[in-house]
Every structure is written in structure tokens, then in C-alpha cells.
Protein backbone atom coordinates (compact mmCIF):
# COMPACT_ATOMS: atom_id res chain seq x y z
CA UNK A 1 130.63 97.46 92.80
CA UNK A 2 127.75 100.21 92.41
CA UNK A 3 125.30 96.64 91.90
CA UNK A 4 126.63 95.43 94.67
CA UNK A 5 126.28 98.34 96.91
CA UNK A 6 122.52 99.10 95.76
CA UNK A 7 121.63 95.24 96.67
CA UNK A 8 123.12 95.75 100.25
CA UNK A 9 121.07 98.93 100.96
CA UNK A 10 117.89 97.47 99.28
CA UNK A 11 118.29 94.20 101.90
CA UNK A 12 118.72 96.93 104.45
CA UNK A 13 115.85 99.16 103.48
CA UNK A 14 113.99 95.97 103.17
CA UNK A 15 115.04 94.54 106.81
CA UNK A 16 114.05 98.37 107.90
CA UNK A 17 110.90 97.90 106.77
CA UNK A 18 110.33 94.45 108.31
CA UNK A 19 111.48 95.22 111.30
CA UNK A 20 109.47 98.74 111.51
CA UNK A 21 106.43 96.81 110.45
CA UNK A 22 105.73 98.65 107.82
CA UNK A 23 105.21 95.72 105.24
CA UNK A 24 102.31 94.90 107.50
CA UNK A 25 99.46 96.18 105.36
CA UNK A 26 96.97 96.17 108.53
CA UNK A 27 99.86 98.57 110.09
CA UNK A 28 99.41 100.70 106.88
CA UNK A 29 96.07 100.64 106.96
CA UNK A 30 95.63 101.20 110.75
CA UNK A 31 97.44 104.95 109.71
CA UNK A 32 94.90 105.72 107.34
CA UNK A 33 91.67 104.64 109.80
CA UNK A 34 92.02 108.39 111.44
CA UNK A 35 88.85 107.79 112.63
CA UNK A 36 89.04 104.52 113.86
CA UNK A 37 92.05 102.42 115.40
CA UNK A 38 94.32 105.27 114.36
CA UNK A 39 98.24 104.14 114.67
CA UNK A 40 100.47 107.07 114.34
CA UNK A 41 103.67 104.90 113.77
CA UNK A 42 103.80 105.37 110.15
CA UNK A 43 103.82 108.94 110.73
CA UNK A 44 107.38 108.49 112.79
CA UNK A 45 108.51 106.61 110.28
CA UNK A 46 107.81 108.78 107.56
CA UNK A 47 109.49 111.91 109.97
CA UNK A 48 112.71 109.70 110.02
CA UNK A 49 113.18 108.91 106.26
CA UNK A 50 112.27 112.72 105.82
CA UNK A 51 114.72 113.86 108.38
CA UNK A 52 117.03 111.87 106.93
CA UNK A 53 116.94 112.34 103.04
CA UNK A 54 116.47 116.55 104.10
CA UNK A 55 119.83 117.93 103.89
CA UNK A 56 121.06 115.77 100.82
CA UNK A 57 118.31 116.85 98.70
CA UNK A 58 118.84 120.48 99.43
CA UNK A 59 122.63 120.31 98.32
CA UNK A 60 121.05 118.57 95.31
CA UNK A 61 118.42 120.91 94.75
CA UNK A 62 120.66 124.30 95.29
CA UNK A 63 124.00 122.81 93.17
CA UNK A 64 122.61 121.42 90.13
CA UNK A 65 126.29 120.43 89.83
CA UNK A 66 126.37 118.32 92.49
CA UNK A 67 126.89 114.61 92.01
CA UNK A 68 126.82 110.78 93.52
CA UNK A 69 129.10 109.22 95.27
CA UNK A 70 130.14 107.82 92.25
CA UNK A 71 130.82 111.03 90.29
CA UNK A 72 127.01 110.41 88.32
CA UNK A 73 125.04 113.67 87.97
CA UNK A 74 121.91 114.03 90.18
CA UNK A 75 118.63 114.21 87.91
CA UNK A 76 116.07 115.87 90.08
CA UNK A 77 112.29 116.36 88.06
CA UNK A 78 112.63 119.70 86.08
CA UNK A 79 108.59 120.06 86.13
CA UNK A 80 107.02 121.75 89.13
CA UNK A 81 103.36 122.34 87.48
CA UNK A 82 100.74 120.40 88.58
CA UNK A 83 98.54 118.97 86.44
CA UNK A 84 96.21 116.52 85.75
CA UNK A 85 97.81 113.45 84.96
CA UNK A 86 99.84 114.14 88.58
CA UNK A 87 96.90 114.53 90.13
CA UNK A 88 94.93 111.71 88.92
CA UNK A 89 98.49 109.52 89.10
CA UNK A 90 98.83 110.55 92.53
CA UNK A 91 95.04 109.81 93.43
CA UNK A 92 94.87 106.41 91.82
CA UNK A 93 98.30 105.56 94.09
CA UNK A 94 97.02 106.50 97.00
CA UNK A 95 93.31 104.77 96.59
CA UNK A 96 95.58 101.17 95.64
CA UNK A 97 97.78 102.61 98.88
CA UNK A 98 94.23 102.45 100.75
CA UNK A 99 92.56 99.81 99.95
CA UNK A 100 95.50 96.94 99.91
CA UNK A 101 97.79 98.85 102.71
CA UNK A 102 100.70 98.19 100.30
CA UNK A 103 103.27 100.35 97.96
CA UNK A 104 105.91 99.23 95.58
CA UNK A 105 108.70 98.54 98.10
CA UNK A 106 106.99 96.58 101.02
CA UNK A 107 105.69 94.53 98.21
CA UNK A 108 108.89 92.86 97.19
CA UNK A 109 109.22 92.07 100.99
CA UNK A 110 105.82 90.78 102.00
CA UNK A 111 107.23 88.15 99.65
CA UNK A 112 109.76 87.40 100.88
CA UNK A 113 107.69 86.61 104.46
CA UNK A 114 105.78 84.32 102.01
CA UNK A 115 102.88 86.64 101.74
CA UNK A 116 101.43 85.46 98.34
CA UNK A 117 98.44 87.78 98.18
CA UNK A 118 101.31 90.51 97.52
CA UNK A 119 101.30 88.93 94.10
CA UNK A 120 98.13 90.10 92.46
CA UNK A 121 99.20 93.88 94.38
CA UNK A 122 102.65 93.36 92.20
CA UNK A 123 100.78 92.01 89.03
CA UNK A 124 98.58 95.13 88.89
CA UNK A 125 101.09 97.45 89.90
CA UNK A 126 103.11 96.20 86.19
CA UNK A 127 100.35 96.04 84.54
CA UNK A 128 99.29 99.84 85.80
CA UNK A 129 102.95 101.02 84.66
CA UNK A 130 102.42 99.20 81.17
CA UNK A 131 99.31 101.07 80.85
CA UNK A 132 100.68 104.28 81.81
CA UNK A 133 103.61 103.78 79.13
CA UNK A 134 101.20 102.87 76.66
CA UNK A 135 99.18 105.66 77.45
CA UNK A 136 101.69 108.18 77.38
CA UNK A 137 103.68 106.76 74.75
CA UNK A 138 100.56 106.67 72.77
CA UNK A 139 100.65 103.07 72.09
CA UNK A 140 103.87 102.73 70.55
């Protein structure tokens, strides 16, 4: 039942971004043209999911007890240094984010609108996480 319950919500996060436009990588890239054709909608959409995920995380983050709907402990990220490798992660995501106007998620979908340019953005994305595990694995 959990399978079936994480399929419905990824169709409906998917739909969400369809409808919202955000799979629309000229949309995504309009936000970051601040200088240029700037399109704030992004921004809004961003404030929603934000608004939305708020209070949940803050029960999670206060009661390290607290749990899923289906009784499954929460595992938040113990480490709150920042350090290089999250900097350069975080800088290498958001150059890809730049210059294709995609991220994981609106991916999937811009196939399924028979986008098929979103393939090479999903065969670098696996090949970037096989790197990383590689990496940080050290080869193993």
C-alpha cells in the first residue's frame, strides 16, 4: 500500500509540476535571467512548497521521535558543517540547474510530454551520481 501511495503523489507532484509549468526549462531559465526577461513564478512556487513542507519539518526537527504515517522513523541529515564537497556539490547542481533549466524531478516528466532532449540531462545526471559514489566510496 505504501508503493502504491508514493506512485499516486509522484503522478500528482508530477501533474503539479506540468500544470505550474515548471518542467518548462525556458520557465526555469526565465527565473534565473534576473537581468533579462526575469519571471518571478518560480519564486511563488518555491514559497508554496516551502509554506507547505514548514510546519512538518519542524515537528520532525524538534521530536527526533517523531515518525511517518506509517510508524517509520524520520531520518533528517545529522551534519550541519559545511564543507567543501557541499559546496562544490551544490555549485555543480546549480550550474547543470542553469544551463539546461532542468532538475531531477521535472526530468522524469518532460518525458513523459515526449521531450527527448531530457534524456542526455537524465543520462548525465546517473552518470554524475555513479561518479560521486565512486568517488566517495573510493572506487569500490
Amino acid at each position: 500500500m505504501k508503493n502504491f501511495f508514493a506512485f499516486v503523489f509522484g503522478g500528482l507532484f508530477s501533474v503539479g509540476l506540468m500544470v505550474s509549468g515548471m518542467s518548462n526549462p525556458e520557465k526555469v531559465l526565465n527565473f534565473l535571467d534576473i537581468a533579462g526577461a526575469w519571471d518571478p513564478s518560480l519564486a511563488f512556487v518555491m514559497a508554496g512548497a516551502i509554506a507547505v513542507a514548514f510546519i512538518p519539518f519542524q515537528r520532525a526537527v524538534k521530536h527526533p521521535e517523531f515518525k511517518t504515517a506509517y510508524g517509520e522513523p524520520i531520518e533528517l541529515p545529522k551534519n550541519t558543517v559545511l564543507d567543501r564537497k557541499l559546496i562544490a556539490g551544490s555549485c555543480i547542481f546549480g550550474i547543470g540547474w542553469g544551463m539546461a533549466g532542468i532538475c531531477p524531478a521535472p526530468s522524469f516528466t518532460l518525458i513523459g510530454l515526449g521531450h527527448y532532449q531530457a534524456l542526455y540531462f537524465i543520462a548525465a545526471m546517473f552518470a554524475g551520481v555513479w561518479l560521486h559514489r565512486m568517488w566517495s566510496e573510493g572506487g569500490k
